[in-house]
C-alpha atoms as a PDB file:
ATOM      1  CA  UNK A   1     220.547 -29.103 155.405  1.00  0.00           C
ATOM      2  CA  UNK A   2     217.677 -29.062 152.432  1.00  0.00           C
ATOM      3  CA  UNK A   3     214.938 -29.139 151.927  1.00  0.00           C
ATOM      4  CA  UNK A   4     212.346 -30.430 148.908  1.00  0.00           C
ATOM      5  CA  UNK A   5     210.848 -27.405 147.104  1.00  0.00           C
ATOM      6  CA  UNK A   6     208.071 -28.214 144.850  1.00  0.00           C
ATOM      7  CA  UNK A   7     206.910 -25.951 141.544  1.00  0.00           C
ATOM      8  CA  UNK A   8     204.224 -27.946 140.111  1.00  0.00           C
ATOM      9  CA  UNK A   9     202.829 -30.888 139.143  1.00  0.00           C
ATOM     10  CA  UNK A  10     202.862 -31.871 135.234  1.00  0.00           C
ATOM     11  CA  UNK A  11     200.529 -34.307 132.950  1.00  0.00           C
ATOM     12  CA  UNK A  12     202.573 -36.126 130.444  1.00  0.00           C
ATOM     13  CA  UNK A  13     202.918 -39.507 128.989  1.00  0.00           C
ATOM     14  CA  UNK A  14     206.180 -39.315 128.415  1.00  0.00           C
ATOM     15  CA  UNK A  15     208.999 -37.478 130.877  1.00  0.00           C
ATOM     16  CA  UNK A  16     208.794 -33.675 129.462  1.00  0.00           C
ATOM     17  CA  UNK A  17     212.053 -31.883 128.426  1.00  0.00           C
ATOM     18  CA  UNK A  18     214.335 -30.613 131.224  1.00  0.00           C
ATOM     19  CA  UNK A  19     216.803 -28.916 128.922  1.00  0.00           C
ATOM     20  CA  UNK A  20     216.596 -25.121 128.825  1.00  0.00           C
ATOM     21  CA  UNK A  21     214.452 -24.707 132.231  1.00  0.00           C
ATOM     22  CA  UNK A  22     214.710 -21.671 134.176  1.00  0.00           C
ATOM     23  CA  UNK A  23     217.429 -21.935 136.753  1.00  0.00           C
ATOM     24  CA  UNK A  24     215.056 -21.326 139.862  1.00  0.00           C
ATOM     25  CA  UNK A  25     215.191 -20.393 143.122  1.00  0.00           C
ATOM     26  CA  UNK A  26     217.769 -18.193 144.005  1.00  0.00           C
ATOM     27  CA  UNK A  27     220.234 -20.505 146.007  1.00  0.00           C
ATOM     28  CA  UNK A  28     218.360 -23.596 144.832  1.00  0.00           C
ATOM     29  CA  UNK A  29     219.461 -26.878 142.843  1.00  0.00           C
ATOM     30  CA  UNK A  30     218.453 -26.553 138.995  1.00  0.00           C
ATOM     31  CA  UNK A  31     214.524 -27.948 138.667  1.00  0.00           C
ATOM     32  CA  UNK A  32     214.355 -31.851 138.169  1.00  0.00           C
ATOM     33  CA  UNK A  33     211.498 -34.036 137.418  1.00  0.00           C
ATOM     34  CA  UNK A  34     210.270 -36.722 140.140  1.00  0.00           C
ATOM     35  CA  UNK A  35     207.902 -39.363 138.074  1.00  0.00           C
ATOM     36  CA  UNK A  36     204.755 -40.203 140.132  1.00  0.00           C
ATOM     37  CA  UNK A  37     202.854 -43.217 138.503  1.00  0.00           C
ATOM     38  CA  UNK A  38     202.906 -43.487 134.830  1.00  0.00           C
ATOM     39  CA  UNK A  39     201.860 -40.060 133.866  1.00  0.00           C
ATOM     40  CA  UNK A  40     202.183 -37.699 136.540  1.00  0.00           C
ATOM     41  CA  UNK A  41     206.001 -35.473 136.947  1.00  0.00           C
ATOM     42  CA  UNK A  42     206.528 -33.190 139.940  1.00  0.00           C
ATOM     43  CA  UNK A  43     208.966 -30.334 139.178  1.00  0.00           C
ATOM     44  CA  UNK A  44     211.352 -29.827 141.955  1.00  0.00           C
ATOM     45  CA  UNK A  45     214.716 -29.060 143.457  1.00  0.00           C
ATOM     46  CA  UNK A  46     216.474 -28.812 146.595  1.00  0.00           C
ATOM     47  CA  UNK A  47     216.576 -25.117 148.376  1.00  0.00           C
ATOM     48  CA  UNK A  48     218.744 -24.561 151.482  1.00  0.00           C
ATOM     49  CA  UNK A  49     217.164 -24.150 155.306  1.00  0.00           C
ATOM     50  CA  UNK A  50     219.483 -21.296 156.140  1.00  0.00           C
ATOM     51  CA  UNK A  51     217.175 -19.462 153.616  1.00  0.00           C
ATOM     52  CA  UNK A  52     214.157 -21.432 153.113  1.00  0.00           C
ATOM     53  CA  UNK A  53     213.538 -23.323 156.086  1.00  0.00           C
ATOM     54  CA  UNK A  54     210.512 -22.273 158.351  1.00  0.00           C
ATOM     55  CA  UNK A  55     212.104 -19.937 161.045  1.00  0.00           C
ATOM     56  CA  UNK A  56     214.412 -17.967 158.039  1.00  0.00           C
ATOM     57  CA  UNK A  57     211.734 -17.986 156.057  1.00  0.00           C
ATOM     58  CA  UNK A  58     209.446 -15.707 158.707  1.00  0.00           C
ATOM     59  CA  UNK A  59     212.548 -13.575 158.811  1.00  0.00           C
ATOM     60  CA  UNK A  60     212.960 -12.988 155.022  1.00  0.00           C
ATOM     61  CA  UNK A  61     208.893 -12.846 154.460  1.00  0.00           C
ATOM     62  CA  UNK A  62     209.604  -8.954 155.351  1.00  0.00           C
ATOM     63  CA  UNK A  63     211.516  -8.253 152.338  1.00  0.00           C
ATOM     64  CA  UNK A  64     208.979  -7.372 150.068  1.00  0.00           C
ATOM     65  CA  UNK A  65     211.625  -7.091 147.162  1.00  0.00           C
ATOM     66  CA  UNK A  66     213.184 -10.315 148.237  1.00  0.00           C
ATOM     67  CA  UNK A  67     209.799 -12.315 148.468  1.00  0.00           C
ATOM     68  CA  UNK A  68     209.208 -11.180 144.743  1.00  0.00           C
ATOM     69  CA  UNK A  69     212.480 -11.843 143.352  1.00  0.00           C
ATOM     70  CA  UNK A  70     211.574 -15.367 144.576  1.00  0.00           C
ATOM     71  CA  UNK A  71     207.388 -15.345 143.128  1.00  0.00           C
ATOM     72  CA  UNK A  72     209.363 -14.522 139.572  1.00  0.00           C
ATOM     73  CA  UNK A  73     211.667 -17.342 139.409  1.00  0.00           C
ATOM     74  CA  UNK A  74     208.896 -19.665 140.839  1.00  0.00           C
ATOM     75  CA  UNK A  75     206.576 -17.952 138.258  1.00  0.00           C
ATOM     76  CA  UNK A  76     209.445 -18.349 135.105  1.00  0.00           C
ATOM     77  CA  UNK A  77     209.610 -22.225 136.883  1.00  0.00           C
ATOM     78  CA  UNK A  78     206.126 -23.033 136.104  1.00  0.00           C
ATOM     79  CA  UNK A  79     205.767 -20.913 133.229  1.00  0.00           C
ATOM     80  CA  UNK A  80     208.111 -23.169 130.806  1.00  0.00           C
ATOM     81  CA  UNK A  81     205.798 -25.868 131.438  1.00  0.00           C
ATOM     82  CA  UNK A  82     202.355 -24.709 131.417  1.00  0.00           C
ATOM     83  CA  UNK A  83     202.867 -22.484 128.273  1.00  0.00           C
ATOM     84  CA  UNK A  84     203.491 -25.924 126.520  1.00  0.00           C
ATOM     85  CA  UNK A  85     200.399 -27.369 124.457  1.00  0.00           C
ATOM     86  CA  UNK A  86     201.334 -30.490 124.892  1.00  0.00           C
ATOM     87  CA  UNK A  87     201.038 -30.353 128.746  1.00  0.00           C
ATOM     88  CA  UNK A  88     198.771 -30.026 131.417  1.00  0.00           C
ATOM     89  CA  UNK A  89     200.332 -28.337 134.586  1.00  0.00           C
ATOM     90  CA  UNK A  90     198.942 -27.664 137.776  1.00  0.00           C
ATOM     91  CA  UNK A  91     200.975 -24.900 139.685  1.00  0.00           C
ATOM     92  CA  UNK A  92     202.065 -24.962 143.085  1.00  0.00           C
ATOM     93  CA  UNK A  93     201.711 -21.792 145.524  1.00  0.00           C
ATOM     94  CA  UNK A  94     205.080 -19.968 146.517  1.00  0.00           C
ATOM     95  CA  UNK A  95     206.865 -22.038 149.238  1.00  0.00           C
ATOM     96  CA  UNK A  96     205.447 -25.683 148.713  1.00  0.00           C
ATOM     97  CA  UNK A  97     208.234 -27.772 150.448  1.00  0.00           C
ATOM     98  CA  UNK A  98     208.687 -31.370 151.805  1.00  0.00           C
ATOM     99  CA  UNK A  99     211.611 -32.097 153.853  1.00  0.00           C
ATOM    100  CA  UNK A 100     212.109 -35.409 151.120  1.00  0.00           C
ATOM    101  CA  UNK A 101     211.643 -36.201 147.767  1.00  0.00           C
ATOM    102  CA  UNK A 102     209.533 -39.390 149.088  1.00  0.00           C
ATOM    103  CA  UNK A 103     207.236 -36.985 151.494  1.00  0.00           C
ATOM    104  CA  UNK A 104     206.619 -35.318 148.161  1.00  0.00           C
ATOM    105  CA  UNK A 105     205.740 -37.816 146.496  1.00  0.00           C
ATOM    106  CA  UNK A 106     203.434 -39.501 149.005  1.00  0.00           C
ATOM    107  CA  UNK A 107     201.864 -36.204 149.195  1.00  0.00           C
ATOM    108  CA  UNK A 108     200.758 -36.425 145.578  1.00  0.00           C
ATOM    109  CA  UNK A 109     199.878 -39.883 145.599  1.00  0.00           C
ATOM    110  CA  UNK A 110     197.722 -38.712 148.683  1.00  0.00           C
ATOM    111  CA  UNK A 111     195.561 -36.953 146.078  1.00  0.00           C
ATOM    112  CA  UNK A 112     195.506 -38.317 142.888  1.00  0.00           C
ATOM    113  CA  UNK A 113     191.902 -38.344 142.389  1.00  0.00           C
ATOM    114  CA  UNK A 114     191.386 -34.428 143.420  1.00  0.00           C
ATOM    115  CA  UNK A 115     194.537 -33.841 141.645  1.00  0.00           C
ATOM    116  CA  UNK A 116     192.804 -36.126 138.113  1.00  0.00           C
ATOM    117  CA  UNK A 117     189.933 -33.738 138.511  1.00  0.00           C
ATOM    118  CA  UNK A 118     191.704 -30.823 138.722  1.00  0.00           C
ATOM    119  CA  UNK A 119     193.763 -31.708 135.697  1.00  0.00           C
ATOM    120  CA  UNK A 120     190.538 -32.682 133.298  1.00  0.00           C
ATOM    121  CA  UNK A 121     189.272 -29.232 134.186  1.00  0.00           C
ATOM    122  CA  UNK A 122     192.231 -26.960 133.265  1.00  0.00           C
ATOM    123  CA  UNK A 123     193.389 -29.224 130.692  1.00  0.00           C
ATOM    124  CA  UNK A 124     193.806 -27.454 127.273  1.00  0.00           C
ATOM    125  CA  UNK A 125     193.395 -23.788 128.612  1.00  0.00           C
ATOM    126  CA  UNK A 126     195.355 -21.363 130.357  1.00  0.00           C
ATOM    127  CA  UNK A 127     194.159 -18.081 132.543  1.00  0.00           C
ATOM    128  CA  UNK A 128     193.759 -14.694 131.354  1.00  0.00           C
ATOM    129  CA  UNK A 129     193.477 -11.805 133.871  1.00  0.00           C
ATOM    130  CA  UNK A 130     191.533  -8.716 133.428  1.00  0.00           C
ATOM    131  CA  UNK A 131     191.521  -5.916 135.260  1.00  0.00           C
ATOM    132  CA  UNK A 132     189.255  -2.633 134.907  1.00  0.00           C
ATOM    133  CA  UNK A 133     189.983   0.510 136.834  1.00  0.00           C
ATOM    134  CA  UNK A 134     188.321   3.909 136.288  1.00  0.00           C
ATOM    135  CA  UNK A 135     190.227   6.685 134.927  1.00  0.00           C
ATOM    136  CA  UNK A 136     190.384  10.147 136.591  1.00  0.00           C
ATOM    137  CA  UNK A 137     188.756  11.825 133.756  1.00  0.00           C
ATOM    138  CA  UNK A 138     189.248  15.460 133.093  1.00  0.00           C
ATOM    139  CA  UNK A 139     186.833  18.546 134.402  1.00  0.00           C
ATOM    140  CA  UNK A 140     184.512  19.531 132.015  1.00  0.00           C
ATOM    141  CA  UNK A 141     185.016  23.129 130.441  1.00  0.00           C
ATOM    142  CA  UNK A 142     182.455  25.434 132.484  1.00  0.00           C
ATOM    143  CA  UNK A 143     182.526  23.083 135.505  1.00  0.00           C
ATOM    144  CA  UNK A 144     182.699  25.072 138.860  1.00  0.00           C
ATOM    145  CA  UNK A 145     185.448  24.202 141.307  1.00  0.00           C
ATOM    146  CA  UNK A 146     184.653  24.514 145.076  1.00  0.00           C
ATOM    147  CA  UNK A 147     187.300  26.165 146.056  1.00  0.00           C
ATOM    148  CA  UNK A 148     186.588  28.933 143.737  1.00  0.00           C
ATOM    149  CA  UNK A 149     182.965  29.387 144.280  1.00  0.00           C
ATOM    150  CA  UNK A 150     181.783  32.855 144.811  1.00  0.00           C
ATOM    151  CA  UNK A 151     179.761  32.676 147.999  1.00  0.00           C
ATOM    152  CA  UNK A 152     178.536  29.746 150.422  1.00  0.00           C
ATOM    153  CA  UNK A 153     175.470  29.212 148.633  1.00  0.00           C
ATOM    154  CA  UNK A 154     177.107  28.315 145.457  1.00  0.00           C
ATOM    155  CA  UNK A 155     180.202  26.474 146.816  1.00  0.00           C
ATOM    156  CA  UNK A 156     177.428  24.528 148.536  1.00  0.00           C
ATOM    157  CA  UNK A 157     176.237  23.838 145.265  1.00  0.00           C
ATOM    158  CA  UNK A 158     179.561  23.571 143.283  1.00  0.00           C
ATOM    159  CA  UNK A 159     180.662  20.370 145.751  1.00  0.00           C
ATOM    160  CA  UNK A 160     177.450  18.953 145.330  1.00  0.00           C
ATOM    161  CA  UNK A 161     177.417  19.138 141.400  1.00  0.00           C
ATOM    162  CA  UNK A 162     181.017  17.546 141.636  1.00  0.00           C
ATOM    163  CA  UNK A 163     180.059  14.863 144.091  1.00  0.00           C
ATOM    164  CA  UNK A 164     177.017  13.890 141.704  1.00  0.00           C
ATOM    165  CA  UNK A 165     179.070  14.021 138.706  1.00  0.00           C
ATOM    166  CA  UNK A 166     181.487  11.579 140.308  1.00  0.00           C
ATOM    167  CA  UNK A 167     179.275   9.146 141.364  1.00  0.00           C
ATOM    168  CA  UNK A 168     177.797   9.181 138.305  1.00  0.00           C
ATOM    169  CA  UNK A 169     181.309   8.282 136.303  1.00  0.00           C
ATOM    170  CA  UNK A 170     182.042   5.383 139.146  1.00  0.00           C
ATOM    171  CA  UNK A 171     178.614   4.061 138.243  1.00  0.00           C
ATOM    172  CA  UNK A 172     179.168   4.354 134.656  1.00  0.00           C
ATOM    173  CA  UNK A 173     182.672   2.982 134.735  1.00  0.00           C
ATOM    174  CA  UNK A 174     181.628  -0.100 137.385  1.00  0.00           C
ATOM    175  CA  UNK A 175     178.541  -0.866 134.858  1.00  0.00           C
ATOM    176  CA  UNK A 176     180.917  -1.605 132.357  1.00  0.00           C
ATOM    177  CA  UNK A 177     183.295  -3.341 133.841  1.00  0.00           C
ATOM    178  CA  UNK A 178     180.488  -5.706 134.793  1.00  0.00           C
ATOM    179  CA  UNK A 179     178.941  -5.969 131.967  1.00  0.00           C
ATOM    180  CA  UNK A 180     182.676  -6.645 129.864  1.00  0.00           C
ATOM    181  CA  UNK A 181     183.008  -9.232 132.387  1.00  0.00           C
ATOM    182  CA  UNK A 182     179.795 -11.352 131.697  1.00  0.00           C
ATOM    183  CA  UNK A 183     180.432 -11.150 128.448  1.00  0.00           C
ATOM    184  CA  UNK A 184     183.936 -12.040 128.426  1.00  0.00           C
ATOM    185  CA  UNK A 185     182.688 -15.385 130.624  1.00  0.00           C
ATOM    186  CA  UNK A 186     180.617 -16.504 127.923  1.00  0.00           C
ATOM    187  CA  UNK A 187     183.776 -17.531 125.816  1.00  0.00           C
ATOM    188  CA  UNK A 188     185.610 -19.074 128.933  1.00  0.00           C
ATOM    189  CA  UNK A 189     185.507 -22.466 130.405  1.00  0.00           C
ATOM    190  CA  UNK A 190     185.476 -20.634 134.347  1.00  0.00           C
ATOM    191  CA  UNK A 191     185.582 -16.851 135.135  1.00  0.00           C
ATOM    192  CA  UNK A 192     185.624 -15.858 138.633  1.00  0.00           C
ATOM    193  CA  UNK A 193     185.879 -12.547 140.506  1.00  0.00           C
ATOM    194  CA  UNK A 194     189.634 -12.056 142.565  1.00  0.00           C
ATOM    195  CA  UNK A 195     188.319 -10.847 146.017  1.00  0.00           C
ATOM    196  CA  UNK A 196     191.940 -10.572 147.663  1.00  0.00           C
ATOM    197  CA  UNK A 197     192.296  -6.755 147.435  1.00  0.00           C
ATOM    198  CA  UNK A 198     194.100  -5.307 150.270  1.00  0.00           C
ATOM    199  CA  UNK A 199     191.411  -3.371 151.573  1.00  0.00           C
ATOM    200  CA  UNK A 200     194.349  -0.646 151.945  1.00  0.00           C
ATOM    201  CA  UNK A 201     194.587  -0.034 148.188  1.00  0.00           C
ATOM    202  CA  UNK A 202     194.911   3.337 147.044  1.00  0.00           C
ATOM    203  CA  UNK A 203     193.065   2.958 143.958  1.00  0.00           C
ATOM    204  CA  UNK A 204     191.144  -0.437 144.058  1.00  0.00           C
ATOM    205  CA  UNK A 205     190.145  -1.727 140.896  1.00  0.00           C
ATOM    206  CA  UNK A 206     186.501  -1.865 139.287  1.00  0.00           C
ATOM    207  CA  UNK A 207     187.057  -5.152 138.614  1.00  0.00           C
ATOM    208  CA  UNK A 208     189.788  -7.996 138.955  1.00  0.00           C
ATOM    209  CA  UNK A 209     189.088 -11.459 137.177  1.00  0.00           C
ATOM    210  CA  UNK A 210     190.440 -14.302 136.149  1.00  0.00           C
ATOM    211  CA  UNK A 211     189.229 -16.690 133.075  1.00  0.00           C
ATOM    212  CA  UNK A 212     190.100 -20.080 132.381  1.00  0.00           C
ATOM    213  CA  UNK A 213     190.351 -19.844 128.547  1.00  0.00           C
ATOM    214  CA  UNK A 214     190.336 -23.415 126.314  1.00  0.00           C
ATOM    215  CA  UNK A 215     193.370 -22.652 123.282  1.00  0.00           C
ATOM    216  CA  UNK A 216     191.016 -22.854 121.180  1.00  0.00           C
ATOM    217  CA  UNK A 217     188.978 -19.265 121.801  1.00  0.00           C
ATOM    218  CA  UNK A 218     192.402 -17.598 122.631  1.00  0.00           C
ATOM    219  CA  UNK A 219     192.009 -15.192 119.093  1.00  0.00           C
ATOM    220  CA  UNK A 220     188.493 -15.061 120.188  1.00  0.00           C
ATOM    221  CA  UNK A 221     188.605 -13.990 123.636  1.00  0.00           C
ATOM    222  CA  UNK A 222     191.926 -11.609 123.022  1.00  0.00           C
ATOM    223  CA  UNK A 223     189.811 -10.081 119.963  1.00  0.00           C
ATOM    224  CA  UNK A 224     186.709  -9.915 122.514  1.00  0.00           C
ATOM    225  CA  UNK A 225     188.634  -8.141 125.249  1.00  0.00           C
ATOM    226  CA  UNK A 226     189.792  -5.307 123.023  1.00  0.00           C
ATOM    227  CA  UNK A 227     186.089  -4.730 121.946  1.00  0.00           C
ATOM    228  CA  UNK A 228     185.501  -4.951 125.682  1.00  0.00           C
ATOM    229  CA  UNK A 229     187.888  -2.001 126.114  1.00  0.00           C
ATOM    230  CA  UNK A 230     186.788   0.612 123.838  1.00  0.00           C
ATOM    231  CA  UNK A 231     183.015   0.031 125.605  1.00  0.00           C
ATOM    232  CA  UNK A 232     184.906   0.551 128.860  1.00  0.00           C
ATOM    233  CA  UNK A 233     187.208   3.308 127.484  1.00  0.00           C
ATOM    234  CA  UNK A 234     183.879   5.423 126.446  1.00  0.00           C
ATOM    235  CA  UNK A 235     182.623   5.022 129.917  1.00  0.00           C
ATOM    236  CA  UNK A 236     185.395   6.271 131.588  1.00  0.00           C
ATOM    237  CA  UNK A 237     187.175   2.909 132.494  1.00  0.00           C
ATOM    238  CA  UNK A 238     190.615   1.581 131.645  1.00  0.00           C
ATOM    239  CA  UNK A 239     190.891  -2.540 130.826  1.00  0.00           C
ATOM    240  CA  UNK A 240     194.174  -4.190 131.709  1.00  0.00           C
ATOM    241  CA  UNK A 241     194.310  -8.023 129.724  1.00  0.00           C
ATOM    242  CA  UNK A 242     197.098 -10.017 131.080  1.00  0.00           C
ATOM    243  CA  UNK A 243     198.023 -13.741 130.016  1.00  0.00           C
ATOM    244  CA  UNK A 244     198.465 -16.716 129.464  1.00  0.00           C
ATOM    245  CA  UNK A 245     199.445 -17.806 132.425  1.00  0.00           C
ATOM    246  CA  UNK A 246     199.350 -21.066 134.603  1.00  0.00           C
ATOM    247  CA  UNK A 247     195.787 -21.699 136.217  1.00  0.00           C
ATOM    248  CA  UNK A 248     196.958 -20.454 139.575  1.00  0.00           C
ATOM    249  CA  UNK A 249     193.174 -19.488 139.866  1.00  0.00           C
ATOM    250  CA  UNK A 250     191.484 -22.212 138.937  1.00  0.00           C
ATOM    251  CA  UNK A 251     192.964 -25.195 140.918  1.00  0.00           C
ATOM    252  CA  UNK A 252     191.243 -25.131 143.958  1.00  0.00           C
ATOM    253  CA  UNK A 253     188.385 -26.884 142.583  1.00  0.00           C
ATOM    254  CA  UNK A 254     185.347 -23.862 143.484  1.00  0.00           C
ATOM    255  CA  UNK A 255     183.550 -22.300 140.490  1.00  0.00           C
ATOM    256  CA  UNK A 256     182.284 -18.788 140.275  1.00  0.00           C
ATOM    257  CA  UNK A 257     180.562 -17.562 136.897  1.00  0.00           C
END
């Protein structure tokens, strides 16, 4: 038994290349385009039940290694297409399926005008991520440690002047994340704010974004985001720029500036 697992949905006028696509899925049939209209491919393949299918799926969800073993090939999937100029790709989340090729295609056809606008908005760009985290930051020569302090009164003191100081640097450090970020959004067609943090993060960042960047402004915005990260760097924060990648955030059809 199969089922119909789908990586994305492509823009072309003519049937894209399927020579030299990633292999997939482990266990899966090799990608294949499935034509939907005149212009519209979806990238597919057929994965087995025994792995993929609903109840061994909840199983193998547990397997943190397994589960992203299987977000990489998905990822190297939709990758080969998006990364192409000549294409506009919407991505699929990890573990779209249809039980047929036909369900999948009636799916689409479902939504071909929220899929058309979703398509004229990402067309021509691809996503950037940035994220800014604040770095430890050594103690200052002559700074007082609490532990050490002398007597109550100035160990009182001493764990004050460190709690101060610290606030001060996560103020300093979120201030320019913030501002790097607004800035940075200026020379993108969307930006928007990633709010899925596990709340059980050890170190969460400053800030994690996402910007929907037109070809065009790539040497721009690259050249922008290293200015970005000597401002942050001086105030104590570290900037991570990651990209291009597929508009995973940017196909749900909200806006956030």
């Amino acid at each position: 038994m199969s089922g119909i697992y789908l990586y994305c949905i492509v823009r072309s006028a003519r049937k894209p290349s399927g020579s030299r696509v990633p292999s997939g899925l482990p266990g899966a049939s090799r990608p294949e385009l499935l034509p939907v209209g005149r212009s519209l491919w979806l990238v597919v393949a057929d994965v087995p039940l025994d792995i993929y299918g609903s109840e061994a799926l909840e199983v193998r969800l547990a397997d943190l290694q397994w589960v992203g073993g299987v977000a990489l090939a998905h990822e190297r999937v939709v990758e080969h297409f998006a990364l192409r100029s000549s294409l506009t790709v919407v991505p699929m989340k990890l573990f779209t399926m249809f039980t047929t090729r036909e369900r999948a295609v009636g799916d689409v056809e479902a939504k071909l005008t929220e899929i058309a606008g979703v398509m004229r908005r990402i067309s021509g760009a691809h996503e950037w991520g940035l994220r800014v985290t604040q770095n430890p930051g050594p103690r200052r020569r002559g700074e007082s440690s609490p532990a050490r302090a002398a007597s109550g009164v100035a160990f009182l003191a001493a764990r004050k002047q460190a709690r101060d100081l610290a606030k001060h640097a996560k103020l300093a450090a979120a201030e320019s994340a913030a501002a790097a970020y607004q800035r940075l959004a200026k020379l993108a067609r969307e930006a928007r704010v990633r709010d899925d943090i596990p709340a059980s993060a050890a170190t969460p960042p400053l800030l994690d974004a996402a910007f929907l960047v037109p070809t065009s402004r790539r040497t721009k915005f690259t050249q922008a985001a290293k200015r970005e990260a000597a401002v942050c760097a001086r105030a104590g924060a570290q900037v991570t720029l990651s990209g291009p990648w597929p508009a995973y955030n940017f196909v749900d059809g909200s806006q956030t500036r």
